[in-house]
PDB file of N, CA and C in Angstrom:
ATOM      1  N   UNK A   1       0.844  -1.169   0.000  1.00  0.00           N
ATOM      2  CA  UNK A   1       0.000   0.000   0.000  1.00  0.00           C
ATOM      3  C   UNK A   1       0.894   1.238   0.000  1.00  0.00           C
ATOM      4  N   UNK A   2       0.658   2.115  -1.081  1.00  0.00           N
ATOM      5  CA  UNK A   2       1.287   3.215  -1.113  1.00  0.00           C
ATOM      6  C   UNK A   2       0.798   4.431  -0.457  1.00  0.00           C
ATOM      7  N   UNK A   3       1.237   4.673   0.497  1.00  0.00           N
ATOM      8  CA  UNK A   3       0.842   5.869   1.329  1.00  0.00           C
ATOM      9  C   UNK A   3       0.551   7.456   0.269  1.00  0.00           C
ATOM     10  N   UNK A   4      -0.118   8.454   0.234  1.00  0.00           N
ATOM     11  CA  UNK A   4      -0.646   9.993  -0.104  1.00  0.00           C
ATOM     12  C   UNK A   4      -1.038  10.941   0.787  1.00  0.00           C
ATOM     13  N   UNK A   5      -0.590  11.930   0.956  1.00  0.00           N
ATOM     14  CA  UNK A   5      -1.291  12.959   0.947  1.00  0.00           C
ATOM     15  C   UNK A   5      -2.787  13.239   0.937  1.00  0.00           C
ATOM     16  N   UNK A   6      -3.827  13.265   1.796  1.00  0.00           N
ATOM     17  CA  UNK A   6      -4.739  13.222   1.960  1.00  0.00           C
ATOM     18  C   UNK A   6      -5.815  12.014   2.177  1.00  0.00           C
ATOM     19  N   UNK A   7      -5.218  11.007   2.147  1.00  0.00           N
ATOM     20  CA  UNK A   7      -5.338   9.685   2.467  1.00  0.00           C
ATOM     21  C   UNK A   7      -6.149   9.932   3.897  1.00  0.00           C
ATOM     22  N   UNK A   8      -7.685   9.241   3.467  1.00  0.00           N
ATOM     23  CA  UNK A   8      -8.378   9.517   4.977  1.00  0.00           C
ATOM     24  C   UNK A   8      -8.453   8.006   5.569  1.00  0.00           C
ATOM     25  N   UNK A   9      -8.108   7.209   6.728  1.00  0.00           N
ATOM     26  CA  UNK A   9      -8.285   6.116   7.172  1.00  0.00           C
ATOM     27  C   UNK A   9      -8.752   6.072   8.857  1.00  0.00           C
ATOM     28  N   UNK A  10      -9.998   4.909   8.658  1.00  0.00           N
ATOM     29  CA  UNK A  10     -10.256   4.929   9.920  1.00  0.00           C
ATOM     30  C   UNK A  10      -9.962   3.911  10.985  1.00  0.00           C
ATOM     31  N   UNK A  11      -9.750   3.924  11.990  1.00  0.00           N
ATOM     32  CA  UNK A  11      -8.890   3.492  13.055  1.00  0.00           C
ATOM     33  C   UNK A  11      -9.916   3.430  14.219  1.00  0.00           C
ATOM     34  N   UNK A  12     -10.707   2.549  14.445  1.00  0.00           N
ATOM     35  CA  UNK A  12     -11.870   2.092  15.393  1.00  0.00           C
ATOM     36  C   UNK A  12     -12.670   3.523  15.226  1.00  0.00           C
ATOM     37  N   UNK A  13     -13.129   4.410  16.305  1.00  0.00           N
ATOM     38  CA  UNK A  13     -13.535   5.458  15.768  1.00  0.00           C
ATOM     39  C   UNK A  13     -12.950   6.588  15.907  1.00  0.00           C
ATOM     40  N   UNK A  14     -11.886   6.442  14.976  1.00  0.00           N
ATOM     41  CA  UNK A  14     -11.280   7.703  14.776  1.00  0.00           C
ATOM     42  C   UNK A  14     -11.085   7.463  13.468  1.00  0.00           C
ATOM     43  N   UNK A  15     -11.224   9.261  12.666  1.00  0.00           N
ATOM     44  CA  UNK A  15     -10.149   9.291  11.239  1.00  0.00           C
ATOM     45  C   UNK A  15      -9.089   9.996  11.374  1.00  0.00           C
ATOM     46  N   UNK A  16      -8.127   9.142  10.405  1.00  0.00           N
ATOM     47  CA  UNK A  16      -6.892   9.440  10.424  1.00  0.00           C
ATOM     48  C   UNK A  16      -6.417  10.295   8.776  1.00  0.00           C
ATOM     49  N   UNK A  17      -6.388  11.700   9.026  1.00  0.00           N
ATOM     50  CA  UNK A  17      -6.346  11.967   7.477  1.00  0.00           C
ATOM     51  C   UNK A  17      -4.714  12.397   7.443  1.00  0.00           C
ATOM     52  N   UNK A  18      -3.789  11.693   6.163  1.00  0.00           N
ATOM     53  CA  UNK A  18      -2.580  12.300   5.827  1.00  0.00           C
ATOM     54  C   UNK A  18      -2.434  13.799   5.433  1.00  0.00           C
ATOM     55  N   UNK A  19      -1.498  14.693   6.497  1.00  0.00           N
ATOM     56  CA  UNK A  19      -1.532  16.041   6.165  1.00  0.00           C
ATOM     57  C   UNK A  19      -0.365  16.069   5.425  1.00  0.00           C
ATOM     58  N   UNK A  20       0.895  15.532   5.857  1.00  0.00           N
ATOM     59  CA  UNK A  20       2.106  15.885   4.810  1.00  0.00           C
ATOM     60  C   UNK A  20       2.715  14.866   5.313  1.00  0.00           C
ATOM     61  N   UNK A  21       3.484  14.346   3.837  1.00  0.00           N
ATOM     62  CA  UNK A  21       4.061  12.853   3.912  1.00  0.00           C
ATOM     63  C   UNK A  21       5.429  13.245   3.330  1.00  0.00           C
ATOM     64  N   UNK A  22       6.193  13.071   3.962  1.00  0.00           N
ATOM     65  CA  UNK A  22       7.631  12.940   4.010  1.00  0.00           C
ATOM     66  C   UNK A  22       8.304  11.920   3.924  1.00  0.00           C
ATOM     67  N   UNK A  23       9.898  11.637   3.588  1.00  0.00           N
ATOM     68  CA  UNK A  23      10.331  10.851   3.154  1.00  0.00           C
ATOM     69  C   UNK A  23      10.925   9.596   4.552  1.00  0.00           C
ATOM     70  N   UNK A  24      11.034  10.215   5.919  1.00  0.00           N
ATOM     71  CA  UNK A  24      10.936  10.187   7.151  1.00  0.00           C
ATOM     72  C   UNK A  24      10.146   9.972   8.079  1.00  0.00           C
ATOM     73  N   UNK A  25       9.078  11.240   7.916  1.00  0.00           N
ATOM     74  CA  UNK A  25       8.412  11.597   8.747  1.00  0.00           C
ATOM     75  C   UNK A  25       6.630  12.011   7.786  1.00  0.00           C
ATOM     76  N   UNK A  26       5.928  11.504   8.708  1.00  0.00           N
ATOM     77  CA  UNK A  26       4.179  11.398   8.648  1.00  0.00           C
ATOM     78  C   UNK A  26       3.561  12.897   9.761  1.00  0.00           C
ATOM     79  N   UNK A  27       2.801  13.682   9.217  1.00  0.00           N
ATOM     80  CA  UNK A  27       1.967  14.644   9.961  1.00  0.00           C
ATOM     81  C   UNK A  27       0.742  14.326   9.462  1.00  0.00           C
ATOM     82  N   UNK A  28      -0.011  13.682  10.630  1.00  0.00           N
ATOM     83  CA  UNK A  28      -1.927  13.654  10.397  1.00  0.00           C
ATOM     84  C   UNK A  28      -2.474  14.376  10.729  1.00  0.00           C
ATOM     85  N   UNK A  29      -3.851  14.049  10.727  1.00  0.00           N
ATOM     86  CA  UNK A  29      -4.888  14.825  11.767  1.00  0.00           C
ATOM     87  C   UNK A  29      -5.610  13.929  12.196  1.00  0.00           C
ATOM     88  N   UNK A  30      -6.146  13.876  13.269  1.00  0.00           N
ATOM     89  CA  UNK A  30      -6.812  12.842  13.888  1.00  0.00           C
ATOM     90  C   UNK A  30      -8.262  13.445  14.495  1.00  0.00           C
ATOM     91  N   UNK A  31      -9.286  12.853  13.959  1.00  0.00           N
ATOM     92  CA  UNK A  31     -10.561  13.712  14.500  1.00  0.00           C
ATOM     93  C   UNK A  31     -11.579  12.598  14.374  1.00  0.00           C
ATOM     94  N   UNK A  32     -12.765  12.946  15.465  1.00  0.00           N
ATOM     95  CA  UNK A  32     -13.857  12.313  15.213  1.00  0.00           C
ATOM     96  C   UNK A  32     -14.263  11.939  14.031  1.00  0.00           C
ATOM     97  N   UNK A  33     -14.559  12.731  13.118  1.00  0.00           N
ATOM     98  CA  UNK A  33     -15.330  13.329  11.651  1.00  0.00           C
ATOM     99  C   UNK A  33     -14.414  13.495  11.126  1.00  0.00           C
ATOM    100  N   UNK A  34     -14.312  12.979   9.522  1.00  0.00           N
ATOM    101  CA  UNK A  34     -13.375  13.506   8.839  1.00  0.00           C
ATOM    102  C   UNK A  34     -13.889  14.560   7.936  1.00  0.00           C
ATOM    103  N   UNK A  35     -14.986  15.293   8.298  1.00  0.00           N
ATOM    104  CA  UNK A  35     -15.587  16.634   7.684  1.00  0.00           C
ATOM    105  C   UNK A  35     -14.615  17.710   8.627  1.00  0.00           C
ATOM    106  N   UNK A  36     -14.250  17.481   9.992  1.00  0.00           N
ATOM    107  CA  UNK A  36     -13.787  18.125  11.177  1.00  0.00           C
ATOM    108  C   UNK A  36     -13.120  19.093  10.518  1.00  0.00           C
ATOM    109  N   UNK A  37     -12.958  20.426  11.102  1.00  0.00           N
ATOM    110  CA  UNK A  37     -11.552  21.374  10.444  1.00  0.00           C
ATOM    111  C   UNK A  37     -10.550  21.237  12.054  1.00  0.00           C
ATOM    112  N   UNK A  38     -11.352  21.401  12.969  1.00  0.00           N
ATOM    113  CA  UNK A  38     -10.380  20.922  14.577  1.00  0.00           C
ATOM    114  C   UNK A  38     -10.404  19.206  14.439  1.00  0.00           C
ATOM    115  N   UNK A  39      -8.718  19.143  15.114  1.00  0.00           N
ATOM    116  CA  UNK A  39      -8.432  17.877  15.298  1.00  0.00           C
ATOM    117  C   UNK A  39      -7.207  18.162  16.099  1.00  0.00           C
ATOM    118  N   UNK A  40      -6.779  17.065  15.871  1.00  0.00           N
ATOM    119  CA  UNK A  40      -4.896  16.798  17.072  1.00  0.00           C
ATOM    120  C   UNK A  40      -4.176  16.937  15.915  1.00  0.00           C
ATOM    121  N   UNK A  41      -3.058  17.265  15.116  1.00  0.00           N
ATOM    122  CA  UNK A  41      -1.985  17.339  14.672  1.00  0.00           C
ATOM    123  C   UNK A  41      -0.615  16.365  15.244  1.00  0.00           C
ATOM    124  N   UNK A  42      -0.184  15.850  14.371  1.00  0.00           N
ATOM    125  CA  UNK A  42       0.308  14.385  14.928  1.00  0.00           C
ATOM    126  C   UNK A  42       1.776  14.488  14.205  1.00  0.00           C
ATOM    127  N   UNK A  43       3.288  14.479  14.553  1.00  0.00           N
ATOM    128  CA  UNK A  43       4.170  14.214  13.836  1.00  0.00           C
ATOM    129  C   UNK A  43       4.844  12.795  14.408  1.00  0.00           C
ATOM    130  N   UNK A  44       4.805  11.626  13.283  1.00  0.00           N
ATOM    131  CA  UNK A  44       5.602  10.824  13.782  1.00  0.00           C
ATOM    132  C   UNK A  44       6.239  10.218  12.439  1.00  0.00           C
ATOM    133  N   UNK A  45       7.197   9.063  13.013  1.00  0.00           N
ATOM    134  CA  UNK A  45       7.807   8.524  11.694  1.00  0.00           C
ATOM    135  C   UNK A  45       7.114   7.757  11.465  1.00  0.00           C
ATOM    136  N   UNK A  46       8.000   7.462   9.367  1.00  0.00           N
ATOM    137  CA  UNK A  46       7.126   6.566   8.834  1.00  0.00           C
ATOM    138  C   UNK A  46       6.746   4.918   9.708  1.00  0.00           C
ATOM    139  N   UNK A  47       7.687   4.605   9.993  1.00  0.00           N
ATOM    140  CA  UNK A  47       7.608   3.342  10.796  1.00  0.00           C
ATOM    141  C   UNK A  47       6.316   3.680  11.937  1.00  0.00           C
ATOM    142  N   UNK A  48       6.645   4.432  12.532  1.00  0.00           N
ATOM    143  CA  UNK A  48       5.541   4.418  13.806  1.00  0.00           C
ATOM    144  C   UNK A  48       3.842   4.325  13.024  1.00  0.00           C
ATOM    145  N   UNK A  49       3.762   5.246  11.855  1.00  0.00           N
ATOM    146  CA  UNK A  49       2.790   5.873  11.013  1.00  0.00           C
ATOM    147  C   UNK A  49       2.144   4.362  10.859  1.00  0.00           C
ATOM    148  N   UNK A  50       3.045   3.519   9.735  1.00  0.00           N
ATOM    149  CA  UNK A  50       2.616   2.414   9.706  1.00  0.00           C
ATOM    150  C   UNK A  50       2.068   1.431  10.584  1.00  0.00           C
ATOM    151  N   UNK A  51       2.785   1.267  11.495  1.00  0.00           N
ATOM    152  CA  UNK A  51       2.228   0.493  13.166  1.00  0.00           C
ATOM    153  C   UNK A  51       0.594   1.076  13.338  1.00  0.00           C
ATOM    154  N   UNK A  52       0.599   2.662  13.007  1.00  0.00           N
ATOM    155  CA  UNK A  52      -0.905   2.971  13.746  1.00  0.00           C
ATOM    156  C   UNK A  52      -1.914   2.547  13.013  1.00  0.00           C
ATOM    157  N   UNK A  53      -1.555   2.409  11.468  1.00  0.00           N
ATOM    158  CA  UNK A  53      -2.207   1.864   9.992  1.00  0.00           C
ATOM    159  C   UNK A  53      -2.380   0.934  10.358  1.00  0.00           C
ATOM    160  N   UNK A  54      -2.032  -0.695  11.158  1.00  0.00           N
ATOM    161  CA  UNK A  54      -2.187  -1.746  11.130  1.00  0.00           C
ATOM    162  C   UNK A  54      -3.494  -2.317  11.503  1.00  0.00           C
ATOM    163  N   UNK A  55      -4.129  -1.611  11.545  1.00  0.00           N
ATOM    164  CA  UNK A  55      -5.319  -1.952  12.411  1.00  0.00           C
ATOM    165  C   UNK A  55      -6.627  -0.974  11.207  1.00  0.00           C
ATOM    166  N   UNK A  56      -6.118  -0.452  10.721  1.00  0.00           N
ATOM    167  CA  UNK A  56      -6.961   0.706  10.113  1.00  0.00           C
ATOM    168  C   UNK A  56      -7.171   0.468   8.598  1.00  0.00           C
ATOM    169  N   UNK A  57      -8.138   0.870   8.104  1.00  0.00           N
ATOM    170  CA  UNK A  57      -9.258   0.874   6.824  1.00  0.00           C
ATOM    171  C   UNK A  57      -8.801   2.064   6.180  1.00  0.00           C
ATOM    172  N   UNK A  58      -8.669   2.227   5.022  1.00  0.00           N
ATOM    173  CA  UNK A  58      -8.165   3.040   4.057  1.00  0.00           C
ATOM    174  C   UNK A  58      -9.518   3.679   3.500  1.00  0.00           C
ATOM    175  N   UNK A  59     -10.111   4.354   3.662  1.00  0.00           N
ATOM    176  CA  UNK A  59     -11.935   4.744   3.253  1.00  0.00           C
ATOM    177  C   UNK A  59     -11.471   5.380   1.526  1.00  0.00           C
ATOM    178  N   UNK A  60     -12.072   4.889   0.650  1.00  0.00           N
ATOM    179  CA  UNK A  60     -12.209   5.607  -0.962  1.00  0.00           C
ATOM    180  C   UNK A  60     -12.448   6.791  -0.900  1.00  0.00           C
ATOM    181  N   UNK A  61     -12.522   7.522  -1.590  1.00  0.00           N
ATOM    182  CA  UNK A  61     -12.968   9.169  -1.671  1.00  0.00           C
ATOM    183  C   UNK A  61     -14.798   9.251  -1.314  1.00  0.00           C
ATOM    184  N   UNK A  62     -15.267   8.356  -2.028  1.00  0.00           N
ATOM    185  CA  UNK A  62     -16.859   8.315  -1.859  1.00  0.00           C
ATOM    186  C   UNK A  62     -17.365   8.095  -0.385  1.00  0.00           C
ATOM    187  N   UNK A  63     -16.035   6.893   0.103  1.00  0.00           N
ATOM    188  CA  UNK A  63     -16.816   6.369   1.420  1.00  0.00           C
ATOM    189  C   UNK A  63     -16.370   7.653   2.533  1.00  0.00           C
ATOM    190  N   UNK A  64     -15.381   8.458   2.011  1.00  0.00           N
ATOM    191  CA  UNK A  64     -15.079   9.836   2.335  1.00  0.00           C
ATOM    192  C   UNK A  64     -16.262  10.833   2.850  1.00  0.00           C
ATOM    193  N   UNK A  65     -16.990  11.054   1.411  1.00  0.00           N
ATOM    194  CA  UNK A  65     -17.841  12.168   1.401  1.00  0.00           C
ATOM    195  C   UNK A  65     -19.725  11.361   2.213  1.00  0.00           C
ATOM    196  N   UNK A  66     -19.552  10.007   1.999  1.00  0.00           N
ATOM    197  CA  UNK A  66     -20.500   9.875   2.590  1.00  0.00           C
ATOM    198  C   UNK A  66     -20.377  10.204   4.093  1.00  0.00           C
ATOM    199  N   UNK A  67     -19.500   9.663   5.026  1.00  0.00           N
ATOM    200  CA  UNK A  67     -18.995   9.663   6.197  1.00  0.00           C
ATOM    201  C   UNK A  67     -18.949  11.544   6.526  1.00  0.00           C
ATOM    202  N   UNK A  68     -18.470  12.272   5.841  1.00  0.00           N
ATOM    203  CA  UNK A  68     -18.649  13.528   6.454  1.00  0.00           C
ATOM    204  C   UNK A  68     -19.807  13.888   6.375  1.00  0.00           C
ATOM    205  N   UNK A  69     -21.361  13.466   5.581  1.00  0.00           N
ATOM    206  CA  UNK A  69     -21.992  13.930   5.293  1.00  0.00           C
ATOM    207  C   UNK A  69     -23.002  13.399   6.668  1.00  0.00           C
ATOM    208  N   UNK A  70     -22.833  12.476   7.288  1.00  0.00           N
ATOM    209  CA  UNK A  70     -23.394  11.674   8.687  1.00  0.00           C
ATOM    210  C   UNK A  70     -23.314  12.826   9.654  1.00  0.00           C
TER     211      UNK A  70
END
């Protein structure tokens, strides 16, 4: 799985959206809603990034806009 930039994934109930992906280092956002504009801001490495992915669902763009629309 190739990690992006804006990549929204959910993680029991949380979403996890990619803010800036580096060659190192991962910055998310982590929020209830992935409509949210407040959330936590998250810097960790790619390794750690992946570990938190292990458990987590990669949502399509559609299953995106339905989910903010809830």
């Amino acid at each position: 799985m190739k990690l992006r930039q804006g990549q929204v994934w959910k993680h029991g109930e949380e979403y996890i959206r990619i803010v800036r992906l580096e060659r190192l280092q991962v910055e998310y956002k982590s929020t209830i809603n992935p409509a949210a504009k407040k959330g936590t801001h998250h810097k960790v490495s790619n390794k750690e990034f992946c570990r938190l992915l292990k458990n987590a669902t990669l949502l399509t763009p559609a299953e995106t806009l339905v989910a903010t629309t809830i």
